[in-house]
Protein backbone atom coordinates (compact mmCIF):
# COMPACT_ATOMS: atom_id res chain seq x y z
CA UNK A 1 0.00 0.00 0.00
CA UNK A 2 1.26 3.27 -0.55
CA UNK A 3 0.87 6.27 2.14
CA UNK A 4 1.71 9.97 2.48
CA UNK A 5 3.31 12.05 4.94
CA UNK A 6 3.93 15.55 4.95
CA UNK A 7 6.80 17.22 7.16
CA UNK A 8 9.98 19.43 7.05
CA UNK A 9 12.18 18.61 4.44
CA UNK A 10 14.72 17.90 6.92
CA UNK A 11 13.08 14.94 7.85
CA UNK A 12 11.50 13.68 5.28
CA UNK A 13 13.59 10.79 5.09
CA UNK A 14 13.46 10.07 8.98
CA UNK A 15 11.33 7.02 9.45
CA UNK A 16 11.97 6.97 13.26
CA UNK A 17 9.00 8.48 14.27
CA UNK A 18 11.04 11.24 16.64
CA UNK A 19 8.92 14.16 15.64
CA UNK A 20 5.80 11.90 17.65
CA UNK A 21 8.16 11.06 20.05
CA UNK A 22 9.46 14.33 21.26
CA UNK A 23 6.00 16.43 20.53
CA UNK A 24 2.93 13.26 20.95
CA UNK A 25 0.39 12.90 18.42
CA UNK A 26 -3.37 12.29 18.92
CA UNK A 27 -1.71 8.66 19.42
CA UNK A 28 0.79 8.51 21.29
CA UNK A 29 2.59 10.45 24.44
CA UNK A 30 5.85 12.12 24.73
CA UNK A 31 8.66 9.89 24.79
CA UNK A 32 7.07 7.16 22.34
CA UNK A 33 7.54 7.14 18.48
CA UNK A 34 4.96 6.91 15.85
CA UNK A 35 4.95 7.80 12.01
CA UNK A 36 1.84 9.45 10.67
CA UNK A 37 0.77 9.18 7.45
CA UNK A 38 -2.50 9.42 5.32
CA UNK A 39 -4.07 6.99 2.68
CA UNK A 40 -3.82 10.31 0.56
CA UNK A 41 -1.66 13.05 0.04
CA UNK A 42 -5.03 15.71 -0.06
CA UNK A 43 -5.58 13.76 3.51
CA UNK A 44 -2.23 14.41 4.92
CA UNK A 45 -1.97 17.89 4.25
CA UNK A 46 -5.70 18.36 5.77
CA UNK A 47 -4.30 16.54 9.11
CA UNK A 48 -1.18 18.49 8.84
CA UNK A 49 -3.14 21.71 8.72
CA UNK A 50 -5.62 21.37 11.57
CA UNK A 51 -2.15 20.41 13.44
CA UNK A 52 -0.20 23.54 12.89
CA UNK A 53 -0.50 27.40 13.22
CA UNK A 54 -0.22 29.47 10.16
CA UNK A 55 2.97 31.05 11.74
CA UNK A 56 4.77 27.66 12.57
CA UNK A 57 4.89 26.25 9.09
CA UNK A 58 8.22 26.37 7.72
CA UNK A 59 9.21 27.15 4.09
CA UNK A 60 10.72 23.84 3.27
CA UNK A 61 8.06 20.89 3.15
CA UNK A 62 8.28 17.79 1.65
CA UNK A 63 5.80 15.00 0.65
CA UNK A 64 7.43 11.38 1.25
CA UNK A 65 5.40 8.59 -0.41
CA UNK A 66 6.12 4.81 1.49
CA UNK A 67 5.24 1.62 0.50
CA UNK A 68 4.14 -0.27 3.12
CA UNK A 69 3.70 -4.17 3.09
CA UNK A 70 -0.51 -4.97 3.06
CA UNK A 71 0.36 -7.79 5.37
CA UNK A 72 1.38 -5.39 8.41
CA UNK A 73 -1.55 -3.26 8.30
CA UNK A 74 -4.52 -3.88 11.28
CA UNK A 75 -7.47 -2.21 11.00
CA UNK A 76 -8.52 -0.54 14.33
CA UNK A 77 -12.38 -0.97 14.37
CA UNK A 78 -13.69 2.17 15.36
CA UNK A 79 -15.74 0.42 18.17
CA UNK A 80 -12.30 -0.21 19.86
CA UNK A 81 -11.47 3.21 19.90
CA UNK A 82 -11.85 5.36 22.90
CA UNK A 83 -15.46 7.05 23.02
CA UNK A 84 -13.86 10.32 22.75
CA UNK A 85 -11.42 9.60 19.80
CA UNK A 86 -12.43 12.70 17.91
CA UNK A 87 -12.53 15.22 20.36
CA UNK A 88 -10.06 18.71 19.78
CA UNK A 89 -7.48 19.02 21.21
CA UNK A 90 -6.38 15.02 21.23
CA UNK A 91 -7.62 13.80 24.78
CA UNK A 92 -5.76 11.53 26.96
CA UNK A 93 -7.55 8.43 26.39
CA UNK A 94 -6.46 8.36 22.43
CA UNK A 95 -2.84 9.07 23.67
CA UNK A 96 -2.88 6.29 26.00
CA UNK A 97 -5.10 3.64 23.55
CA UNK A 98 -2.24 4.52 20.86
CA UNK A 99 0.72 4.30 23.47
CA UNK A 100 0.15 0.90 24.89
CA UNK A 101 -0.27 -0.42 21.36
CA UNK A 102 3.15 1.45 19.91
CA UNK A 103 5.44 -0.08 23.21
CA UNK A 104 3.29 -3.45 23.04
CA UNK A 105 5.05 -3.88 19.51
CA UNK A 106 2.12 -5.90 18.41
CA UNK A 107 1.53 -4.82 14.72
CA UNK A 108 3.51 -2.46 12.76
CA UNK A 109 0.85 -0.69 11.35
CA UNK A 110 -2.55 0.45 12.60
CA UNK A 111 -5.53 2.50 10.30
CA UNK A 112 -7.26 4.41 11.88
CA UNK A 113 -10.39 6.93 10.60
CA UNK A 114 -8.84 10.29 10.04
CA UNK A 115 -10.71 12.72 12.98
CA UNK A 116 -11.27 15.04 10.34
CA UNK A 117 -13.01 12.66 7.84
CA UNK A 118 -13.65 9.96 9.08
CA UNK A 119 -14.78 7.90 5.90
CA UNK A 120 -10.73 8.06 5.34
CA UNK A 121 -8.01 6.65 6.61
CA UNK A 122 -4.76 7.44 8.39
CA UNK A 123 -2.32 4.67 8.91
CA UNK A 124 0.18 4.88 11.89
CA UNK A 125 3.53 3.23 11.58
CA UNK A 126 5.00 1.74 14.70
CA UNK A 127 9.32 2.39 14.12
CA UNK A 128 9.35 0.00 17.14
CA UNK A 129 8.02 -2.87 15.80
CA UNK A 130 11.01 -5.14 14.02
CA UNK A 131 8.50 -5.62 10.49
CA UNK A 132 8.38 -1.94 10.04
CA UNK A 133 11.67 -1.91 8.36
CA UNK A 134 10.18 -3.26 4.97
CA UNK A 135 8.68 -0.18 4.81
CA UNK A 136 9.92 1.97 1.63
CA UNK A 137 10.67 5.34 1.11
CA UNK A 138 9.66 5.78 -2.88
CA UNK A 139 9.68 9.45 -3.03
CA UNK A 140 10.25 12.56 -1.42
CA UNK A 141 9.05 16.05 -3.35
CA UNK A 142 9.44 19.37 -2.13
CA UNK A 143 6.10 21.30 -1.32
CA UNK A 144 5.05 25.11 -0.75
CA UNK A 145 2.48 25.83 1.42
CA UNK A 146 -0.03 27.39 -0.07
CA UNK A 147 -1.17 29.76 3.04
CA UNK A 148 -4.88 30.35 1.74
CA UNK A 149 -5.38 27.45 2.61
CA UNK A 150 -5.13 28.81 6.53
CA UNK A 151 -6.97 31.99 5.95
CA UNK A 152 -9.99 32.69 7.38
């Protein structure tokens, strides 16, 4: 399957997950690693957008397209997620349901419904589990912000 990501350029070749790791995500807590990345790459930039304040996002962005093997991916039923999965900003209990999955090392890749659209699909890479690493880099192409697509 292929999936999107969209990031500094910097690290748009880092498939450690640190960014997750030192900042969280909606799925995970400080101090864990997790890759993001979207079924699309209209999806990613959505997530990235409702993540990040007009002023914070840098000139240099890349796209990186993966491959990731079909056989890794677990679907997370959304009747397994926490009741409160969608709620703004990311509560605890999604941080915690994400976090003992990551360190449990179970699967190496979980997709989950994007909070924004659900009806789409985010996949979360685990760097700690040992499968991950058949994951593929395929691409990586600069991108420039378009800012309108902040304004209000």
């Amino acid at each position: 399957m292929i999936v999107y990501r969209i990031g500094r350029t910097r690290y748009a070749n880092d498939l450690t997950g640190e960014g997750a790791r030192l900042f969280g995500g909606r799925w995970n807590h400080k101090g864990v690693p997790c890759l993001y990345t979207s079924a699309s790459r209209a999806l990613a930039l959505l997530e990235y957008t409702v993540n990040v304040n007009v002023d914070d996002i840098p000139r240099a962005l890349s796209f990186t397209t993966l491959e990731i093997p079909d056989d890794s991916i677990h679907e997370v039923a959304v009747s397994h997620l926490p009741g409160d999965w969608r709620a703004v900003p990311s509560p605890v209990s999604t941080k915690a349901f994400g976090t003992a999955w990551l360190s449990s090392q179970a699967q190496g890749v979980w997709r989950v419904p994007s909070t924004v659209i659900p009806s789409e699909f985010n996949y979360l890479l685990n760097p700690l589990h040992p499968g991950i690493s058949a994951a593929k880099i395929l691409a990586v192409d600069d991108f420039v912000y378009d800012v309108r697509i902040k304004m209000v």
